[in-house]
C-alpha atoms as a PDB file:
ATOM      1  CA  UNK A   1      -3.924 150.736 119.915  1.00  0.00           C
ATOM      2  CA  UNK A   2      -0.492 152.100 119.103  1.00  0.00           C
ATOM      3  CA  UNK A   3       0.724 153.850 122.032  1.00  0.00           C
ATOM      4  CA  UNK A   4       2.791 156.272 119.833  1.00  0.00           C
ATOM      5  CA  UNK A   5       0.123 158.144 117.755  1.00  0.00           C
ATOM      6  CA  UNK A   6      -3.112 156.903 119.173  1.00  0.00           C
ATOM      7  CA  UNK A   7      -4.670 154.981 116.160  1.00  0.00           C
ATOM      8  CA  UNK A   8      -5.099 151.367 115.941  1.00  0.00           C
ATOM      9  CA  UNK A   9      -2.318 148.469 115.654  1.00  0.00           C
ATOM     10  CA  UNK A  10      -2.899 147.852 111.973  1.00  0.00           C
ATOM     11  CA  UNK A  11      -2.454 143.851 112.764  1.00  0.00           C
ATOM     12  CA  UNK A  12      -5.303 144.307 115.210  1.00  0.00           C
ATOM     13  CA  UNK A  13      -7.316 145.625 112.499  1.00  0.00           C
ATOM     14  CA  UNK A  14      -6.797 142.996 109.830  1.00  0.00           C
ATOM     15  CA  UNK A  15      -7.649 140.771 112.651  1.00  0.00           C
ATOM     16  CA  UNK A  16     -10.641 142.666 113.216  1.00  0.00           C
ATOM     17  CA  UNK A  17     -11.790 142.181 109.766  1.00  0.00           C
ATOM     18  CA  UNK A  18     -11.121 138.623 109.435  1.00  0.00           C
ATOM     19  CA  UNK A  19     -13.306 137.565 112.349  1.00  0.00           C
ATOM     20  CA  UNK A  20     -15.602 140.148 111.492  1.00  0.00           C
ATOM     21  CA  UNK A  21     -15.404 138.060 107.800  1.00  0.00           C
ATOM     22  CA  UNK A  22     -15.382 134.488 109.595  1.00  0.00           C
ATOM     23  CA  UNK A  23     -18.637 135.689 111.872  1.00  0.00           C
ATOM     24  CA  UNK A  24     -20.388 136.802 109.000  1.00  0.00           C
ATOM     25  CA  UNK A  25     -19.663 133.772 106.562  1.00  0.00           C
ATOM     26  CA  UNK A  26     -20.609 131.170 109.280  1.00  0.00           C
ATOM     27  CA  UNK A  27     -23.826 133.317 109.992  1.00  0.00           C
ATOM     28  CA  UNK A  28     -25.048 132.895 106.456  1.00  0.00           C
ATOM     29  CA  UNK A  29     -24.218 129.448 106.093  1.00  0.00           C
ATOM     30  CA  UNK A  30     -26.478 129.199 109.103  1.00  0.00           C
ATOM     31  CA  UNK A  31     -29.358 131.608 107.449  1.00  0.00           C
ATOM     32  CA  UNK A  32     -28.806 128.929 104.435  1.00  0.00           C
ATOM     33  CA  UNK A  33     -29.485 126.358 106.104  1.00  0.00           C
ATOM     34  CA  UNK A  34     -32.012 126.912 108.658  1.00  0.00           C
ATOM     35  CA  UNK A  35     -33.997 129.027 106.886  1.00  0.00           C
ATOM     36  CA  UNK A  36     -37.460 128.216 108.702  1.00  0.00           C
ATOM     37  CA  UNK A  37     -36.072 128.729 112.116  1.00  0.00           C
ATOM     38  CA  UNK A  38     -36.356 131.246 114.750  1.00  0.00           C
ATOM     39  CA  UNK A  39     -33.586 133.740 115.168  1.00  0.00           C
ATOM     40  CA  UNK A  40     -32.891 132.414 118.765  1.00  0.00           C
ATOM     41  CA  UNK A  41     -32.028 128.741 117.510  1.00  0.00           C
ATOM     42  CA  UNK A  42     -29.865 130.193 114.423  1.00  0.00           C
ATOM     43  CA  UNK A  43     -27.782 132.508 116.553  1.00  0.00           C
ATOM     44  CA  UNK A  44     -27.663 130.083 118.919  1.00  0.00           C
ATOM     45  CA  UNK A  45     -26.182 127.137 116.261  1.00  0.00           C
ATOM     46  CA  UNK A  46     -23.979 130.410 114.818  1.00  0.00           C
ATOM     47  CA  UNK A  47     -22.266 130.880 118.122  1.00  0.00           C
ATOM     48  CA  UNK A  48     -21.830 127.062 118.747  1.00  0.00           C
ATOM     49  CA  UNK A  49     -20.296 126.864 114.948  1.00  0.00           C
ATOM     50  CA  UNK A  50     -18.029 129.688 115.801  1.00  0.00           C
ATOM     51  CA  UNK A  51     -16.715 127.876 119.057  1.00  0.00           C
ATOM     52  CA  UNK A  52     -16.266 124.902 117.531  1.00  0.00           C
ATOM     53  CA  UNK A  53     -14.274 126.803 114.667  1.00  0.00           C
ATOM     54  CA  UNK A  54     -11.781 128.628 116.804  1.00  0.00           C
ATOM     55  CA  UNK A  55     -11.183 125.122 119.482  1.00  0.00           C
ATOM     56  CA  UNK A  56     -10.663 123.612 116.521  1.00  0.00           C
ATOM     57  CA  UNK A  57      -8.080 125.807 115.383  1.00  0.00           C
ATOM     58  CA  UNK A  58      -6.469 126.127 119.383  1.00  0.00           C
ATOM     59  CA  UNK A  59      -6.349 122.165 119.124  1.00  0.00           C
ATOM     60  CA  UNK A  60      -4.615 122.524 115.679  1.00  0.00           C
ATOM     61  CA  UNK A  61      -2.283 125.236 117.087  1.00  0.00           C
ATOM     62  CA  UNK A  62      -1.080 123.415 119.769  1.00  0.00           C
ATOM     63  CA  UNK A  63      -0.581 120.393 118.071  1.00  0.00           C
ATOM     64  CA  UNK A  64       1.693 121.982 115.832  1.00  0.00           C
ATOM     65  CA  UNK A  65       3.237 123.553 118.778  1.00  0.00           C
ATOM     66  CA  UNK A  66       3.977 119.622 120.128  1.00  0.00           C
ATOM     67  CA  UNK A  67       5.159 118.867 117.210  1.00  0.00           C
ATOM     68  CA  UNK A  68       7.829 121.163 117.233  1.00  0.00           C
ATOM     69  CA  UNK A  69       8.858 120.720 120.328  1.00  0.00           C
ATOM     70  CA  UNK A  70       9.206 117.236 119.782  1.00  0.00           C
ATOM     71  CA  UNK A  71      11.402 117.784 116.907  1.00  0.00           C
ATOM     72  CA  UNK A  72      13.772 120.550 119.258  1.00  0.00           C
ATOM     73  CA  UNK A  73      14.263 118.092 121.392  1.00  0.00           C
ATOM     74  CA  UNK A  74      14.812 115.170 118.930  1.00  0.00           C
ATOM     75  CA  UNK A  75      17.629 117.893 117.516  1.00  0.00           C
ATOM     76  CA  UNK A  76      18.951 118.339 120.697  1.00  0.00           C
ATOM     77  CA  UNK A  77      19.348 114.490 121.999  1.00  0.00           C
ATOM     78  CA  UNK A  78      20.809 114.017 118.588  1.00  0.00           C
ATOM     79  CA  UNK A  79      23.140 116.761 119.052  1.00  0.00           C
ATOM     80  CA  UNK A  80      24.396 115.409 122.765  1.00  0.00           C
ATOM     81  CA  UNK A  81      24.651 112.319 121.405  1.00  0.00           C
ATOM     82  CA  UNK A  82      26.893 113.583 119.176  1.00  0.00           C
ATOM     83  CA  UNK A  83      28.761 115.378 121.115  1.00  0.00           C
ATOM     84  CA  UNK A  84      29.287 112.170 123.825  1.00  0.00           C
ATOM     85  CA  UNK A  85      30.935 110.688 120.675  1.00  0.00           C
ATOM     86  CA  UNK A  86      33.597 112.856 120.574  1.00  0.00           C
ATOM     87  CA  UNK A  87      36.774 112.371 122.251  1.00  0.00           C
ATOM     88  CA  UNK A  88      37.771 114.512 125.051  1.00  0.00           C
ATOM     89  CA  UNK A  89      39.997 116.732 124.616  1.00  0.00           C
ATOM     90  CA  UNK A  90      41.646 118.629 127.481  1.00  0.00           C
ATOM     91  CA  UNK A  91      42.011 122.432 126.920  1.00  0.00           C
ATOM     92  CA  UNK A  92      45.674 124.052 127.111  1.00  0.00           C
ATOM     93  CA  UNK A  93      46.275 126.632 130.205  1.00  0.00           C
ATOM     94  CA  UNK A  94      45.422 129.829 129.155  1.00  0.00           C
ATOM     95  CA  UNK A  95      47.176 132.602 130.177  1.00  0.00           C
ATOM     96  CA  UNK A  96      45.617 135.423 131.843  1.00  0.00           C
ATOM     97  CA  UNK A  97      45.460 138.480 130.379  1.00  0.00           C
ATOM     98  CA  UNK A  98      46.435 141.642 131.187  1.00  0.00           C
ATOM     99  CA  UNK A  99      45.130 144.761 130.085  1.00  0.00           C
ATOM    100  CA  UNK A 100      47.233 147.898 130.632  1.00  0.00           C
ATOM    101  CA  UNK A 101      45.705 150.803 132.973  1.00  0.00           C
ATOM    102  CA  UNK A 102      44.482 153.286 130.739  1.00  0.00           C
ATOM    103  CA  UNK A 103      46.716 156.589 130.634  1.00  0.00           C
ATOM    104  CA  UNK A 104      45.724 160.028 130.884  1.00  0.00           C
ATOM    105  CA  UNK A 105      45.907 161.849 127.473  1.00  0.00           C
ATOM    106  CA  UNK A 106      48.663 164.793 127.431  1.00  0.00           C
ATOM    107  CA  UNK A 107      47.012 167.991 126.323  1.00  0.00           C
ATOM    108  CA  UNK A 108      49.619 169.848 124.076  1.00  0.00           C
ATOM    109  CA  UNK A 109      49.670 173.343 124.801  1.00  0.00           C
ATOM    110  CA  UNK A 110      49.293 175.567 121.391  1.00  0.00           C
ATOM    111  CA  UNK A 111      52.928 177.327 121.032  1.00  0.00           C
ATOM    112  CA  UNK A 112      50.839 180.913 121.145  1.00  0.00           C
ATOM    113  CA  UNK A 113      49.592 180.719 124.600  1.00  0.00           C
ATOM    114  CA  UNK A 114      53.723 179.844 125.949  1.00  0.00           C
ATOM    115  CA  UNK A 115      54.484 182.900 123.974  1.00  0.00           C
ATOM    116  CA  UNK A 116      51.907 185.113 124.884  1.00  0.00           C
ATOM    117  CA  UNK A 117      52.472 184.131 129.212  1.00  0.00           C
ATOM    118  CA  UNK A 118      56.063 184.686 128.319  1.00  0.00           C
ATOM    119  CA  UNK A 119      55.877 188.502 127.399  1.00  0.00           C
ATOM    120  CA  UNK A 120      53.240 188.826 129.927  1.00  0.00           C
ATOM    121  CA  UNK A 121      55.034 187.718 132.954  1.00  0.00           C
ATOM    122  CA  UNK A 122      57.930 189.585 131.868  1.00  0.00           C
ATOM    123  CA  UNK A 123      55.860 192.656 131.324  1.00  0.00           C
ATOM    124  CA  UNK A 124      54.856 193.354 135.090  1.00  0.00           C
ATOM    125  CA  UNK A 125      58.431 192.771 136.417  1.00  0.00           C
END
């Protein structure tokens, strides 16, 4: 559910549908082939095809998951390996740096207001 309007994640949905899809295909395969038995044994043989669907997939997922993992690190002992290799080179000093205090920004005054406290202070004397 999207927390933003209140209507469902539209991934979650086409999720949804496909087990929805998968749970109804494997359920007629089942119907085909056990035709003469009772509803207990072919839900029963549905739910155990289902299982062994998805833990089939999990095993499949993680597998792919070692396998990638295996190949990060692979890239990465190649990449030390390279980098042993190299010669070492000793960085120059570097200087520190100094960064200059920031200053306070001068305000110009507009030439009307001088003007105008001018002839005002001179008006009450």
């Amino acid at each position: 559910m999207l927390l933003d309007s209140g209507r469902d994640c539209p991934r979650c949905e086409d999720r949804r549908e496909d087990r929805c899809a998968q749970r109804r295909k494997v359920a007629a395969d089942v119907e085909a082939a056990l035709q003469h038995a009772f509803e207990e044994e072919r839900r029963a043989t549905t739910a155990r095809q289902l299982h062994q669907g998805v833990m089939a997939r999990a095993w499949a997922r993680e597998a792919e998951r070692e396998q990638v993992r295996a190949r990060q690190a692979a890239a990465k002992a190649r990449a030390e390996a390279a980098a042993a290799h190299l010669p070492a080179v000793e960085a120059a000093p570097v200087a520190p740096v100094v960064v200059p205090a920031p200053r306070s920004a001068a305000v110009p005054v507009p030439a009307s207001t001088t003007s105008t406290r001018s002839r005002n202070s001179s008006s009450r004397t």
